[in-house]
C-alpha atoms as a PDB file:
ATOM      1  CA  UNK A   1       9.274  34.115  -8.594  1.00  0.00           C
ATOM      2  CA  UNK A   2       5.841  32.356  -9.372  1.00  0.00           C
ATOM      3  CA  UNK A   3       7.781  29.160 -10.690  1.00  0.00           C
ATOM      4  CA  UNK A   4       9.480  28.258  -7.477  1.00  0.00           C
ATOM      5  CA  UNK A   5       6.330  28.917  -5.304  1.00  0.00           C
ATOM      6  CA  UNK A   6       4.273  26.807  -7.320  1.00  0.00           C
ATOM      7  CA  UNK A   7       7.351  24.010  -7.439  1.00  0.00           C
ATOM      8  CA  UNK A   8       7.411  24.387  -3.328  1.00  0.00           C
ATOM      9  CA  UNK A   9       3.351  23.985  -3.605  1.00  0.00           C
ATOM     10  CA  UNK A  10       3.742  20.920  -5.509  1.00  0.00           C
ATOM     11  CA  UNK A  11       6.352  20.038  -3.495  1.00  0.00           C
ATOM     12  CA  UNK A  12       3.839  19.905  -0.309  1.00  0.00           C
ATOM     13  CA  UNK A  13       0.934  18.821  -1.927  1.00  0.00           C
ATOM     14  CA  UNK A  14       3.343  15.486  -3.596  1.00  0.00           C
ATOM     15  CA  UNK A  15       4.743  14.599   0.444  1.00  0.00           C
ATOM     16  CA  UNK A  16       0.679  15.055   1.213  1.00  0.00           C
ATOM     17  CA  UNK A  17      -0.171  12.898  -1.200  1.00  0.00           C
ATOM     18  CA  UNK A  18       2.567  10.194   0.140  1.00  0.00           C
ATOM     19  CA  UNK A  19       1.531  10.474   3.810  1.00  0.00           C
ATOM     20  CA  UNK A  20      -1.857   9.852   2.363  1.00  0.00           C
ATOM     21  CA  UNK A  21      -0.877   7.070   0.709  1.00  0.00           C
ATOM     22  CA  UNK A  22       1.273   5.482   3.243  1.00  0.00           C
ATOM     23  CA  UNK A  23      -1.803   5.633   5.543  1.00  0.00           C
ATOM     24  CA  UNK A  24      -4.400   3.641   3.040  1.00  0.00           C
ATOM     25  CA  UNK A  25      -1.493   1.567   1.185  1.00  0.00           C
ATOM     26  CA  UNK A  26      -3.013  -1.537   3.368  1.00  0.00           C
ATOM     27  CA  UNK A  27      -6.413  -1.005   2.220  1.00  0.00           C
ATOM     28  CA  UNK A  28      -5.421  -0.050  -1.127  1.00  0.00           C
ATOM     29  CA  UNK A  29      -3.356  -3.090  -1.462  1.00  0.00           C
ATOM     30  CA  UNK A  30      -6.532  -5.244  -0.243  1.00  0.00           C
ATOM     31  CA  UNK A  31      -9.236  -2.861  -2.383  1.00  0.00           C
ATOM     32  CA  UNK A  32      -7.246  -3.586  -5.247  1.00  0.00           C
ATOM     33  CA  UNK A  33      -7.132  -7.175  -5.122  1.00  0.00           C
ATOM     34  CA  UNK A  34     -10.803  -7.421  -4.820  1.00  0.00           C
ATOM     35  CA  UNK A  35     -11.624  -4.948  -7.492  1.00  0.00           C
ATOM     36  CA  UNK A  36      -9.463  -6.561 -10.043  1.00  0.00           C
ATOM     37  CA  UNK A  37     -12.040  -9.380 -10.502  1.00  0.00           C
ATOM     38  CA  UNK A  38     -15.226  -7.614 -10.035  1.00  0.00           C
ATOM     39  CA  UNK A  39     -13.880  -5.474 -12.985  1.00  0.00           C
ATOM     40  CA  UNK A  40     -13.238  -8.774 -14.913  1.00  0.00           C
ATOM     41  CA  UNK A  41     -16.516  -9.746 -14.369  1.00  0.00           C
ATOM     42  CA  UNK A  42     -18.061  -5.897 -14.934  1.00  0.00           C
ATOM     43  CA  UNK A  43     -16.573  -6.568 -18.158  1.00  0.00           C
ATOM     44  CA  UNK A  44     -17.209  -9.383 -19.402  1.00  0.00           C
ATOM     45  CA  UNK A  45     -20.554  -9.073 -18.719  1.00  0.00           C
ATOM     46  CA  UNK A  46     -20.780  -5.733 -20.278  1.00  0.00           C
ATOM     47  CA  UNK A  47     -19.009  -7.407 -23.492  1.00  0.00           C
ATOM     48  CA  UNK A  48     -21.751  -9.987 -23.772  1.00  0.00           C
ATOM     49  CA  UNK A  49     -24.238  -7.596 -24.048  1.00  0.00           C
ATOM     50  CA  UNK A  50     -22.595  -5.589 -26.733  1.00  0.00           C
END
């Protein structure tokens, strides 16, 4: 049926999406601890001019 080929689809796309992730978790790990306060400061910035 349609159902279980789009479940096997998502199925490959979601192990994909893992090896993907597995590859960049380093980087994402790093990218997110810089972006956290450049955000802060996006925002507070951005609050001060509302």
């Amino acid at each position: 049926t349609t159902s279980q080929i789009f479940k096997s689809d998502n199925l490959k796309i979601f192990i994909m999406n893992n090896k993907i992730q597995k590859k960049y978790n380093r980087n994402a790990i790093v990218y997110d601890l810089i972006e956290f306060p450049v955000e802060k400061v996006l925002y507070s910035k951005w609050k001060k001019k509302e």
